[in-house]
Structures are given as structure tokens and as C-alpha cells.
N, C-alpha and C. Protein backbone atom coordinates (compact mmCIF):
# COMPACT_ATOMS: atom_id res chain seq x y z
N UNK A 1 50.69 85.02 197.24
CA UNK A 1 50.31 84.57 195.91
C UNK A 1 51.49 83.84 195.28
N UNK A 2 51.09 83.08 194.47
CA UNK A 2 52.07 82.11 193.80
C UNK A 2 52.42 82.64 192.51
N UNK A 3 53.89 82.20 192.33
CA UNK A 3 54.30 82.97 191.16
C UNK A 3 53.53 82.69 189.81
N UNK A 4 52.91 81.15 189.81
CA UNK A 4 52.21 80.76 188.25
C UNK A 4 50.81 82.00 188.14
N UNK A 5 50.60 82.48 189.90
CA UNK A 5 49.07 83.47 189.17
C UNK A 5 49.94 84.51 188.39
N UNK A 6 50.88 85.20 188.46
CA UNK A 6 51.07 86.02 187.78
C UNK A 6 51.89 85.92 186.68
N UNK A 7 51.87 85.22 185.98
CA UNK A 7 52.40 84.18 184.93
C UNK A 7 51.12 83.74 183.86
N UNK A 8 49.74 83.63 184.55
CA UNK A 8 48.71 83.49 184.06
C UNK A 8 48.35 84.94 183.63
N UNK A 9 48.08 85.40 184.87
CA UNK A 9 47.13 86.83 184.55
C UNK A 9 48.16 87.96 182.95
N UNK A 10 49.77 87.44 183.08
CA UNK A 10 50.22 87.87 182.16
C UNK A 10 49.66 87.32 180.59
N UNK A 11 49.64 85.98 180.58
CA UNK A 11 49.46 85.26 179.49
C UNK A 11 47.77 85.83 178.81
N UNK A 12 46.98 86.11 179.83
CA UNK A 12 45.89 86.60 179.59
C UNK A 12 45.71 87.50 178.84
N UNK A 13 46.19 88.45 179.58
CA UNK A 13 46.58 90.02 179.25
C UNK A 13 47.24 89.72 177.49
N UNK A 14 47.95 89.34 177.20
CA UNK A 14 48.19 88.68 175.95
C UNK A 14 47.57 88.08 174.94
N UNK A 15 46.61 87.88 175.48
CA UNK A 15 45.62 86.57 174.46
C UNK A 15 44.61 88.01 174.32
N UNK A 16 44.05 88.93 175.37
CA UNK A 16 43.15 89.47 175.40
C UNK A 16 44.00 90.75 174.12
N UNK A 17 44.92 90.57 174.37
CA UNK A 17 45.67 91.87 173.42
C UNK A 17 45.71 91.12 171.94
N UNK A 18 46.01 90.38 171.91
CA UNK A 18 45.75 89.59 170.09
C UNK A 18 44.40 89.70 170.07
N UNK A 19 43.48 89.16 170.64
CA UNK A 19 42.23 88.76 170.08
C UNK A 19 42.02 90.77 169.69
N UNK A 20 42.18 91.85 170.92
CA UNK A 20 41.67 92.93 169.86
C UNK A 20 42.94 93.61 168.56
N UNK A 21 43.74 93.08 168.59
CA UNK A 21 44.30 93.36 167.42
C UNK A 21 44.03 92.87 166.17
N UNK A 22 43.44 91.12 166.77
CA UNK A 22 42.96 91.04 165.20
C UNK A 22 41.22 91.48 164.70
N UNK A 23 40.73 91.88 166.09
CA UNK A 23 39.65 92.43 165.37
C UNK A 23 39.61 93.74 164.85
N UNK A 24 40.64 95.06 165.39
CA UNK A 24 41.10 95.51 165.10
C UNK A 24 41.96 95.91 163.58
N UNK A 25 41.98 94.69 163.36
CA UNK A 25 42.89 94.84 161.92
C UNK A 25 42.10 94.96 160.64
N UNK A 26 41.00 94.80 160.86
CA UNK A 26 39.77 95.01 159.77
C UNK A 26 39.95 96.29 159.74
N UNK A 27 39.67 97.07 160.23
CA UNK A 27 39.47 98.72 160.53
C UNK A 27 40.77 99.47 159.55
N UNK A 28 41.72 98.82 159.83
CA UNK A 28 43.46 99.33 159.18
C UNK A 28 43.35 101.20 159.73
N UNK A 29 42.86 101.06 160.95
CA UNK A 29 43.53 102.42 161.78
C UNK A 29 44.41 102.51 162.46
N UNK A 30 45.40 103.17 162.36
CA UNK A 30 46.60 103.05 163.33
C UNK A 30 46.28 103.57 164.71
N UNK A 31 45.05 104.37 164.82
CA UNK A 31 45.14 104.62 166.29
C UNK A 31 44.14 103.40 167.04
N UNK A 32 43.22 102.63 166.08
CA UNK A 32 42.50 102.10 166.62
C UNK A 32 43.87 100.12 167.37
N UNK A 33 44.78 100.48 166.51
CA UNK A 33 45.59 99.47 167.23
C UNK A 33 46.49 99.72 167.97
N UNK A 34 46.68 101.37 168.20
CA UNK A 34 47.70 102.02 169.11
C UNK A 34 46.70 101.61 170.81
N UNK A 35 45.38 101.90 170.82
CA UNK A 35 45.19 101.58 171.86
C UNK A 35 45.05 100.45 172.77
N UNK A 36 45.19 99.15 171.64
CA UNK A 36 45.09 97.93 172.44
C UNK A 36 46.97 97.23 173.03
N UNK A 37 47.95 97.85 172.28
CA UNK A 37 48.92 97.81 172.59
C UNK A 37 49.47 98.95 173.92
N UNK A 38 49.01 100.24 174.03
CA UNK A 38 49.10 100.74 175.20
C UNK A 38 48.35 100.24 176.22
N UNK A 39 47.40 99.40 176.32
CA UNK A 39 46.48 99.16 177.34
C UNK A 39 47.52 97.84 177.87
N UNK A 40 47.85 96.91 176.73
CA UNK A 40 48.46 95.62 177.24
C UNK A 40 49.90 95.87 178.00
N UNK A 41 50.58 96.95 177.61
CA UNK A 41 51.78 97.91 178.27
C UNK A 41 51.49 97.90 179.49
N UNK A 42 50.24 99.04 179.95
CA UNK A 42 50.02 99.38 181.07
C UNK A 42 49.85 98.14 182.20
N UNK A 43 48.85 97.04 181.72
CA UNK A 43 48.53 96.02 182.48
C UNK A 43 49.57 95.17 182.63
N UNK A 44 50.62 94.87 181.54
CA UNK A 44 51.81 94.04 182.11
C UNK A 44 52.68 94.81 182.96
N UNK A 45 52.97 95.92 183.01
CA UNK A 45 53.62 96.37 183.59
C UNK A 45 53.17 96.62 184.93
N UNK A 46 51.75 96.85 185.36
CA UNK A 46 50.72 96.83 186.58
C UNK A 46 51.35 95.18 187.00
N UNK A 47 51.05 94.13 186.38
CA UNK A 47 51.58 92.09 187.07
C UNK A 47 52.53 92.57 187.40
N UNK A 48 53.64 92.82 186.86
CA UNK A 48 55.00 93.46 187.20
C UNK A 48 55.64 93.77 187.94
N UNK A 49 55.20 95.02 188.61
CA UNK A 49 55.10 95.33 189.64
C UNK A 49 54.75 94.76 190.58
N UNK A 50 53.30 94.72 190.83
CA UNK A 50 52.81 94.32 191.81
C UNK A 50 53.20 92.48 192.32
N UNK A 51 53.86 91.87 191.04
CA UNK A 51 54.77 90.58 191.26
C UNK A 51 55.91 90.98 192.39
N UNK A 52 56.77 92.12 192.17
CA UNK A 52 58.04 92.32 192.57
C UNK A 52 57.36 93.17 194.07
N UNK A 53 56.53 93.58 194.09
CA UNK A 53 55.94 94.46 195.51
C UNK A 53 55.50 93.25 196.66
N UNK A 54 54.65 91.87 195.52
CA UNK A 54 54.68 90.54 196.35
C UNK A 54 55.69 90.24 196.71
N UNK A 55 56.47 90.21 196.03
CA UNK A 55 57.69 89.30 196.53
C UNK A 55 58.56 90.00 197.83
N UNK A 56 58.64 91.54 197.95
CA UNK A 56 58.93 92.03 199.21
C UNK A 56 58.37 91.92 200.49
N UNK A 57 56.66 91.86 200.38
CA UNK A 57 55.81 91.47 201.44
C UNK A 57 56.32 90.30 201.62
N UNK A 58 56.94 89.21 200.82
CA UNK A 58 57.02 88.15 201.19
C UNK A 58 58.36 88.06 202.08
N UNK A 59 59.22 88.59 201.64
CA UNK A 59 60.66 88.43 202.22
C UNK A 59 60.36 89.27 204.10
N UNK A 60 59.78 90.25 204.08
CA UNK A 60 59.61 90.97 205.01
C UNK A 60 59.17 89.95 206.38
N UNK A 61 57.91 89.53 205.79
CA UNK A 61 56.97 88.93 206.37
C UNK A 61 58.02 87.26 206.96
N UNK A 62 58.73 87.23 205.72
CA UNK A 62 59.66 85.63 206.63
C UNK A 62 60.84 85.93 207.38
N UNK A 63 61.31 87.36 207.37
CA UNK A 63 62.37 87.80 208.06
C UNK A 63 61.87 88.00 209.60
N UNK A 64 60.53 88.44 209.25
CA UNK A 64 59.81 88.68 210.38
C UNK A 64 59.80 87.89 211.60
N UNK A 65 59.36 86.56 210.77
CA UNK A 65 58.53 85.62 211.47
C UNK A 65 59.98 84.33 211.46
N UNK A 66 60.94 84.55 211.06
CA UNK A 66 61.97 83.78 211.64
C UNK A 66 62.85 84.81 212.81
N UNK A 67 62.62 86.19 213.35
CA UNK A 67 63.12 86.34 214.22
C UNK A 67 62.13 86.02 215.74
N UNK A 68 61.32 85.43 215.51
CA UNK A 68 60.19 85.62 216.52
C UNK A 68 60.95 84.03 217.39
């Protein structure tokens, strides 16, 4: 995978986290905006990872295949 998908899927994750904060903000509950900020936590930090877990498959896989 290429680094711009996970560059996107972040930016997403972002847009999807404003849009419920501001619908959210009608309500003026603090827990009802605690949960769209823990959810956007969890999922950036899920790209994150799994960016830096790509990038080892990747190194592995060319270390690999330049000793062949």
C-alpha cells in the first residue's frame, strides 16, 4: 500500500470526526462529544499502526527478495 492511502483514510477519519462534533454540539453533552473524539483516537491510532506494521512487511519482503 502506498503511503497517500493512509494519509487519506486519516484525513477521513477527521472530516468524519468534525462532521459528528458539530452535530453533536446542538445537544451541549459532554459525554455525547467525549465519544466521537475517543472513536477518532482509536481509528487514527489503528492507520498508525498498521502504516508502521506496512512499512516492515515492506522492508522484510525487499531484504528478502534482494538476497535471492
Amino acid at each position: 500500500m502506498k503511503k497517500y492511502n493512509f494519509w487519506l483514510s486519516g484525513i477521513l477519519i477527521v472530516c468524519v470526526f468534525a462532521i459528528q462534533v458539530q452535530t453533536m454540539i446542538f445537544k451541549e453533552s459532554k459525554f455525547h462529544i467525549a465519544i466521537p473524539i475517543a472513536l477518532a483516537v482509536v481509528f487514527l491510532t489503528g492507520i498508525v499502526l498498521a502504516y508502521k506494521h506496512n512499512q516492515k512487511l515492506w522492508k522484510e519482503r525487499r531484504e528478502r527478495l534482494s538476497k535471492r
